[in-house]
Each structure stands twice: as C-alpha cells, then as structure tokens.
PDB file of N, CA and C in Angstrom:
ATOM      1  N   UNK A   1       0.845  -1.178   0.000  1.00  0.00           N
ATOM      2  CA  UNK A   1       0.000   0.000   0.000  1.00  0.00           C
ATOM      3  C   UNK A   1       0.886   1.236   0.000  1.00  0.00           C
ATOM      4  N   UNK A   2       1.119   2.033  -0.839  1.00  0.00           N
ATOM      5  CA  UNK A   2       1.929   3.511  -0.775  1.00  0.00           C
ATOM      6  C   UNK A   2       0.822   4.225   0.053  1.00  0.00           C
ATOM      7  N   UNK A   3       1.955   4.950   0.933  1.00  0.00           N
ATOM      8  CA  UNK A   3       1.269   5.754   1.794  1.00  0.00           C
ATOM      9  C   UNK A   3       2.250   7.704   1.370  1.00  0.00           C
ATOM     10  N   UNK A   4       1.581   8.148   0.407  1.00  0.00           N
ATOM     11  CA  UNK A   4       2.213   9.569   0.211  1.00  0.00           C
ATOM     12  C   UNK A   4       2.190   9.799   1.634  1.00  0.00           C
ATOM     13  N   UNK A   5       2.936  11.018   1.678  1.00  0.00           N
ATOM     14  CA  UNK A   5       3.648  12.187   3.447  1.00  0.00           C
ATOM     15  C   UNK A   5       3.843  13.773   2.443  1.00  0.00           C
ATOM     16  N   UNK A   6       2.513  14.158   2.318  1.00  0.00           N
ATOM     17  CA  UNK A   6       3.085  15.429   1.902  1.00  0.00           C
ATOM     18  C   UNK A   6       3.166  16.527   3.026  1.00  0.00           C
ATOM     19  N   UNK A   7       4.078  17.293   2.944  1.00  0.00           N
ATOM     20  CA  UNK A   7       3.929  18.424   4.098  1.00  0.00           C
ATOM     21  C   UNK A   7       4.177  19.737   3.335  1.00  0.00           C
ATOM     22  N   UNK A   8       3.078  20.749   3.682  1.00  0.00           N
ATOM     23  CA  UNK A   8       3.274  21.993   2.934  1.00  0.00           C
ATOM     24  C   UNK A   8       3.017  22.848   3.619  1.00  0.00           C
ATOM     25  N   UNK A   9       2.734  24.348   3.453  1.00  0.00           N
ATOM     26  CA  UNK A   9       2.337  26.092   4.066  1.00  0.00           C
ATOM     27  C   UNK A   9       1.243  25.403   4.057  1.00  0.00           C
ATOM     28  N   UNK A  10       0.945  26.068   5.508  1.00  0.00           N
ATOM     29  CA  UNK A  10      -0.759  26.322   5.940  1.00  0.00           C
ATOM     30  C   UNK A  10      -1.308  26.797   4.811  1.00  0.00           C
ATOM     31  N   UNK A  11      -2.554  26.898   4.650  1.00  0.00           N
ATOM     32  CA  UNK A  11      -3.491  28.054   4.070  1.00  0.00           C
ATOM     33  C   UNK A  11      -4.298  27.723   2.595  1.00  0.00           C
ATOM     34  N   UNK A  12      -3.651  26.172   2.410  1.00  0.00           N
ATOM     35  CA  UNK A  12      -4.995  25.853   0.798  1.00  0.00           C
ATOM     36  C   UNK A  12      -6.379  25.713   1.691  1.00  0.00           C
ATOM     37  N   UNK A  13      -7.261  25.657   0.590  1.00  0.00           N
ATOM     38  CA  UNK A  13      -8.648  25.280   1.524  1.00  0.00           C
ATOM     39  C   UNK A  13      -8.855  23.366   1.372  1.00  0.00           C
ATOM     40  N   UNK A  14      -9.940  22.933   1.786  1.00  0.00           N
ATOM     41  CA  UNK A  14     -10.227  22.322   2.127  1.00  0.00           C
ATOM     42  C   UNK A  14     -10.161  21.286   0.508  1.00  0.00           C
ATOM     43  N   UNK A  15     -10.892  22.573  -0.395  1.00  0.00           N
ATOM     44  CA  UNK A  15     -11.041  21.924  -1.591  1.00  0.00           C
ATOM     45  C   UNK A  15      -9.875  21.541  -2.796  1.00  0.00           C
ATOM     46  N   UNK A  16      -8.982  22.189  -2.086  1.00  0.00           N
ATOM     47  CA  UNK A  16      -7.542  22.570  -3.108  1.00  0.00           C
ATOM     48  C   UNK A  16      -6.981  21.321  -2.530  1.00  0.00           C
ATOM     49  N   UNK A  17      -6.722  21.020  -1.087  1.00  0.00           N
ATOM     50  CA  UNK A  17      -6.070  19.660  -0.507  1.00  0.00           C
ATOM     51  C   UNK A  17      -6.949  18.338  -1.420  1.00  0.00           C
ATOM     52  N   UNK A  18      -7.882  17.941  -0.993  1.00  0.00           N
ATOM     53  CA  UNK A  18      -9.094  17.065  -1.517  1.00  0.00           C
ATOM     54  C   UNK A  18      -8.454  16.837  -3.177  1.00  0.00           C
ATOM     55  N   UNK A  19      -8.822  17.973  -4.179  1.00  0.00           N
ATOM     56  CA  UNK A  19      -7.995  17.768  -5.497  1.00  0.00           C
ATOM     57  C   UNK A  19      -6.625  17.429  -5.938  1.00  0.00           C
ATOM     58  N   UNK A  20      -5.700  18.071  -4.759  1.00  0.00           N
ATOM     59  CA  UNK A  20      -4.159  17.466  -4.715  1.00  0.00           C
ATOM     60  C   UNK A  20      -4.511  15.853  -4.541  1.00  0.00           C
ATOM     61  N   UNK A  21      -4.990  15.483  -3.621  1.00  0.00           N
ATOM     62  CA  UNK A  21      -4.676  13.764  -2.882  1.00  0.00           C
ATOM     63  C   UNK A  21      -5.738  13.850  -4.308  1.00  0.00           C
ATOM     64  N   UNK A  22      -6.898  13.566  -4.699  1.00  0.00           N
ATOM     65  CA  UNK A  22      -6.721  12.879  -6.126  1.00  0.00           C
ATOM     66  C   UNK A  22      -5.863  13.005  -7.183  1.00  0.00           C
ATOM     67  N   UNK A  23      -5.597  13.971  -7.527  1.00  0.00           N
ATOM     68  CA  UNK A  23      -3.975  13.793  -8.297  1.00  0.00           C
ATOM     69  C   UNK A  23      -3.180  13.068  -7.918  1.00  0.00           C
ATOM     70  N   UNK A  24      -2.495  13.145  -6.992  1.00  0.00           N
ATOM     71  CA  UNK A  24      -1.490  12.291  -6.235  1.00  0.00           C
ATOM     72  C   UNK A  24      -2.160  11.190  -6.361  1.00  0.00           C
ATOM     73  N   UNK A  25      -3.284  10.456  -6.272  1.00  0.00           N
ATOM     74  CA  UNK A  25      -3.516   8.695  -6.309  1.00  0.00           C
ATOM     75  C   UNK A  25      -3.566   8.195  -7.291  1.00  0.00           C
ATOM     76  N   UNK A  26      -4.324   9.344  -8.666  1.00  0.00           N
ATOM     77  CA  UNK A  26      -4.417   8.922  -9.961  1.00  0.00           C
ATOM     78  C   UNK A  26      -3.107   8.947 -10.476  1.00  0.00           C
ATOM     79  N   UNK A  27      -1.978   9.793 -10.217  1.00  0.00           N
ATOM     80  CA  UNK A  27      -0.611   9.489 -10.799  1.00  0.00           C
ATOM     81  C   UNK A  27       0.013   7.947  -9.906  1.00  0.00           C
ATOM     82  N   UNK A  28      -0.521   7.557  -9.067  1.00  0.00           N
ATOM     83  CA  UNK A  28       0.396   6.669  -8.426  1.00  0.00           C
ATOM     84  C   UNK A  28      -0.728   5.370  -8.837  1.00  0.00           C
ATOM     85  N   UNK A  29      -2.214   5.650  -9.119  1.00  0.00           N
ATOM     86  CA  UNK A  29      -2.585   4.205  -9.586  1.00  0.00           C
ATOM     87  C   UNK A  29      -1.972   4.189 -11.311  1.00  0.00           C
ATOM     88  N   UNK A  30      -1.845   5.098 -11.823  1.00  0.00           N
ATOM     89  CA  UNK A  30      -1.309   4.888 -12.955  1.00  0.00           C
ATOM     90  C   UNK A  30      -0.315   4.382 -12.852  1.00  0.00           C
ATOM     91  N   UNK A  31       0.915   4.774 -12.395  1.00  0.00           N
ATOM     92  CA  UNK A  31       2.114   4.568 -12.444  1.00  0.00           C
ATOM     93  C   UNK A  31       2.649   3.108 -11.632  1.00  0.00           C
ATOM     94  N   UNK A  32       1.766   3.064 -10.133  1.00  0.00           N
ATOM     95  CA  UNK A  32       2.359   1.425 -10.039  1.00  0.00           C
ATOM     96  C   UNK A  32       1.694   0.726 -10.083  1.00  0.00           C
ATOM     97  N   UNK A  33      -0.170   0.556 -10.542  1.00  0.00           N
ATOM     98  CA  UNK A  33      -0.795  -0.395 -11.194  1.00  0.00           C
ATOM     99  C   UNK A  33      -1.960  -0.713  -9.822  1.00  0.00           C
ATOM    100  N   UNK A  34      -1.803   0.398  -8.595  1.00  0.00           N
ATOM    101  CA  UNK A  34      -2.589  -0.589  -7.883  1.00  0.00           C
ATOM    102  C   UNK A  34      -4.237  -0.200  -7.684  1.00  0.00           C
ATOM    103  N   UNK A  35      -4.732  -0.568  -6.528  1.00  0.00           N
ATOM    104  CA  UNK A  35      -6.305   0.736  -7.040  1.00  0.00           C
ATOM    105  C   UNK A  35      -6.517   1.339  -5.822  1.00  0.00           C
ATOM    106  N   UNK A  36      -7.549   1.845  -6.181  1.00  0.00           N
ATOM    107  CA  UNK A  36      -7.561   3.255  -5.529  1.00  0.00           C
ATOM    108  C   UNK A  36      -7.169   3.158  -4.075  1.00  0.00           C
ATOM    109  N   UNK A  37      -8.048   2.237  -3.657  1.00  0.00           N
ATOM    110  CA  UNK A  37      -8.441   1.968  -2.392  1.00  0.00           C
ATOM    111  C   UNK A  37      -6.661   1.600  -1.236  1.00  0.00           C
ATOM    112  N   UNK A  38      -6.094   1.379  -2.418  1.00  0.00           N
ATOM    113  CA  UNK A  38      -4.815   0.727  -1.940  1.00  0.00           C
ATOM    114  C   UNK A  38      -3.599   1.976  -1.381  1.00  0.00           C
ATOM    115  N   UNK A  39      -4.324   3.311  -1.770  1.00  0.00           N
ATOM    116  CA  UNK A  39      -3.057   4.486  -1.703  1.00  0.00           C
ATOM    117  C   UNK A  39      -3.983   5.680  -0.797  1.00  0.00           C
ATOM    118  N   UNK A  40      -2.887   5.934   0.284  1.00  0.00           N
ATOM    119  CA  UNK A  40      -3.345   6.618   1.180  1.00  0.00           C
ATOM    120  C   UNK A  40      -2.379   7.755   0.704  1.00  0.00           C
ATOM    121  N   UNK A  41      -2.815   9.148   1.414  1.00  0.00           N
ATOM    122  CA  UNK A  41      -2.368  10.646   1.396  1.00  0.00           C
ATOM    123  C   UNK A  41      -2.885  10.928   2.204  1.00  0.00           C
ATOM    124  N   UNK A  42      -1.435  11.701   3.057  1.00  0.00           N
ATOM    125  CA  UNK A  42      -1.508  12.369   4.626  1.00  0.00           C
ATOM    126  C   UNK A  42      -1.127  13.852   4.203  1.00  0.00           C
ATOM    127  N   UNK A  43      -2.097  15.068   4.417  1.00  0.00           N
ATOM    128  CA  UNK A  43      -1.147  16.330   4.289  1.00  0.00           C
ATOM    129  C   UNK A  43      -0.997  16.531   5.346  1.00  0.00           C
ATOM    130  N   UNK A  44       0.274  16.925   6.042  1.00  0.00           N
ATOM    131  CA  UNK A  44       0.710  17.955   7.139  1.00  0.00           C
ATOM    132  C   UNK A  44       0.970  19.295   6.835  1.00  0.00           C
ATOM    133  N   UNK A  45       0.345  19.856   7.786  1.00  0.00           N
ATOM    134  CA  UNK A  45       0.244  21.756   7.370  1.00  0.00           C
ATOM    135  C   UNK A  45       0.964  22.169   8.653  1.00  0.00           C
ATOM    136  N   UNK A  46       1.982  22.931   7.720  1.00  0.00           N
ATOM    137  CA  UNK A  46       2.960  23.395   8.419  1.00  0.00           C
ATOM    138  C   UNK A  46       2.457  24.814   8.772  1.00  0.00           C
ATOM    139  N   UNK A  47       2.909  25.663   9.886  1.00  0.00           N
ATOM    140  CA  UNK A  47       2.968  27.528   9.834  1.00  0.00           C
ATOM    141  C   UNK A  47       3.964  27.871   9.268  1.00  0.00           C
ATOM    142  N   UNK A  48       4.095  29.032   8.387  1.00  0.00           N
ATOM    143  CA  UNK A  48       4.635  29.759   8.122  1.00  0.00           C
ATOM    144  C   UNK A  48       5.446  30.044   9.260  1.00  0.00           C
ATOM    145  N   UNK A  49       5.698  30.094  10.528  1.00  0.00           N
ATOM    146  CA  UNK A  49       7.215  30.291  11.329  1.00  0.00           C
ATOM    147  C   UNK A  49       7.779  29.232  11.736  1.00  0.00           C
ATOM    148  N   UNK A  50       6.933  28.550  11.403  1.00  0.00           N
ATOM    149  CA  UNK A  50       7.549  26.670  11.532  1.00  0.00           C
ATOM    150  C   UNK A  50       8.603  25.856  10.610  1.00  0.00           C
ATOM    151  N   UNK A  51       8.479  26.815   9.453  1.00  0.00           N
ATOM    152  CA  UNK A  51       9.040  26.484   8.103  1.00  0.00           C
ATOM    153  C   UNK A  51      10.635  27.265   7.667  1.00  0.00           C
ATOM    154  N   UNK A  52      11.959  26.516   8.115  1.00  0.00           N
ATOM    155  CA  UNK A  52      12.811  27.035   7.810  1.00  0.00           C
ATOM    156  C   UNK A  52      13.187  26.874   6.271  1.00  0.00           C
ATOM    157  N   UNK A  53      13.789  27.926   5.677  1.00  0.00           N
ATOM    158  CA  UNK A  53      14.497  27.622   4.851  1.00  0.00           C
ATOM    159  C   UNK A  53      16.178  28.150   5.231  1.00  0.00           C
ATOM    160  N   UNK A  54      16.949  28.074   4.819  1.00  0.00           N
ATOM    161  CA  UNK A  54      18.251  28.444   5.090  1.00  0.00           C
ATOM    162  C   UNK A  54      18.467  28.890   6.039  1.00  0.00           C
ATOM    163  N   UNK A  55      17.898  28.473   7.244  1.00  0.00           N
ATOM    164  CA  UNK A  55      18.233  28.876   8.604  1.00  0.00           C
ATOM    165  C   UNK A  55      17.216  29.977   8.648  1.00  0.00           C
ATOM    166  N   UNK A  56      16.339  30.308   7.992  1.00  0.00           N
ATOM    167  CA  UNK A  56      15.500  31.867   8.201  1.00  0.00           C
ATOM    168  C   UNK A  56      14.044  31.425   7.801  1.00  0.00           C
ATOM    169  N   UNK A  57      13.170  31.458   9.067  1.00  0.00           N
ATOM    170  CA  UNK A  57      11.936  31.032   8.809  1.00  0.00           C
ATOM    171  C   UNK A  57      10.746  31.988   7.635  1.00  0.00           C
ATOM    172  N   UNK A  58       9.833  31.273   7.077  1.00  0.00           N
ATOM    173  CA  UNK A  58       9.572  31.393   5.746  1.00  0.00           C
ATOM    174  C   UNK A  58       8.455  32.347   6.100  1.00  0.00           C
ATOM    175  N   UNK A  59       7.843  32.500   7.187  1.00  0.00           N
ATOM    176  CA  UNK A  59       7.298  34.114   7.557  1.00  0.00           C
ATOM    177  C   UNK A  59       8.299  35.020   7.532  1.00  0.00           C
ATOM    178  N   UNK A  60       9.525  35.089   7.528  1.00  0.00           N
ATOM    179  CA  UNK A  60      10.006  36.655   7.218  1.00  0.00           C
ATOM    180  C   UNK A  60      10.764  36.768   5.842  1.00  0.00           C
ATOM    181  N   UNK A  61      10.238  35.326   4.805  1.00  0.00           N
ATOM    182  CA  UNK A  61      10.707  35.740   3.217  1.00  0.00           C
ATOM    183  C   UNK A  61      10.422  36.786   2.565  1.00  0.00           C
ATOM    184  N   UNK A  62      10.857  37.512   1.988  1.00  0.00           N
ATOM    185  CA  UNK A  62       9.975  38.143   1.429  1.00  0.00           C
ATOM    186  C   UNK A  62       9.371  37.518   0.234  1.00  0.00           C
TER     187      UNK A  62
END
C-alpha cells in the first residue's frame, strides 16, 4: 500500500487539498498499477514560522 507524506504552508482550503490527494492517487494508480483503495495521502500543514528555509523562517521571506 503507498502511503504519500506530503507536508506543505498552511493556508490551501479544504477543496484545493481534496484535489491534490486525487492527483497524487491517480498518478500513483497509474504509475504502479494498484487501485484506488490501496493508496493513502496524509497532508501535514505546516505555519509559516515553523518552516525554515536556510536557517530563516519562511514568515520573514519576502
């Protein structure tokens, strides 16, 4: 069973997540043959001061 781990910025809605994880299952039942039922997707929503990039959290990017 593939289990995607996506983690991204707070702030899609409800409906934008929902359409990602079907994308994400239809590329992965395509690609390794299995069905639907067989592929899970977890999003973790990160904060914006939670989120480093180069040592400098991604609330003060500009």
């Amino acid at each position: 069973m593939p289990i995607l781990h996506v983690e991204m910025l707070a702030g899609r809605t409800p409906e934008q997540k929902k359409q990602y994880a079907q994308a994400l299952t239809e590329a992965t039942i395509r690609t390794l043959g299995v069905a639907p039922e067989a592929v899970d997707v977890l999003i973790t929503e990160v904060q914006r001061p939670d989120w480093f990039v180069g040592g400098v959290p991604f609330s003060e990017k500009k």
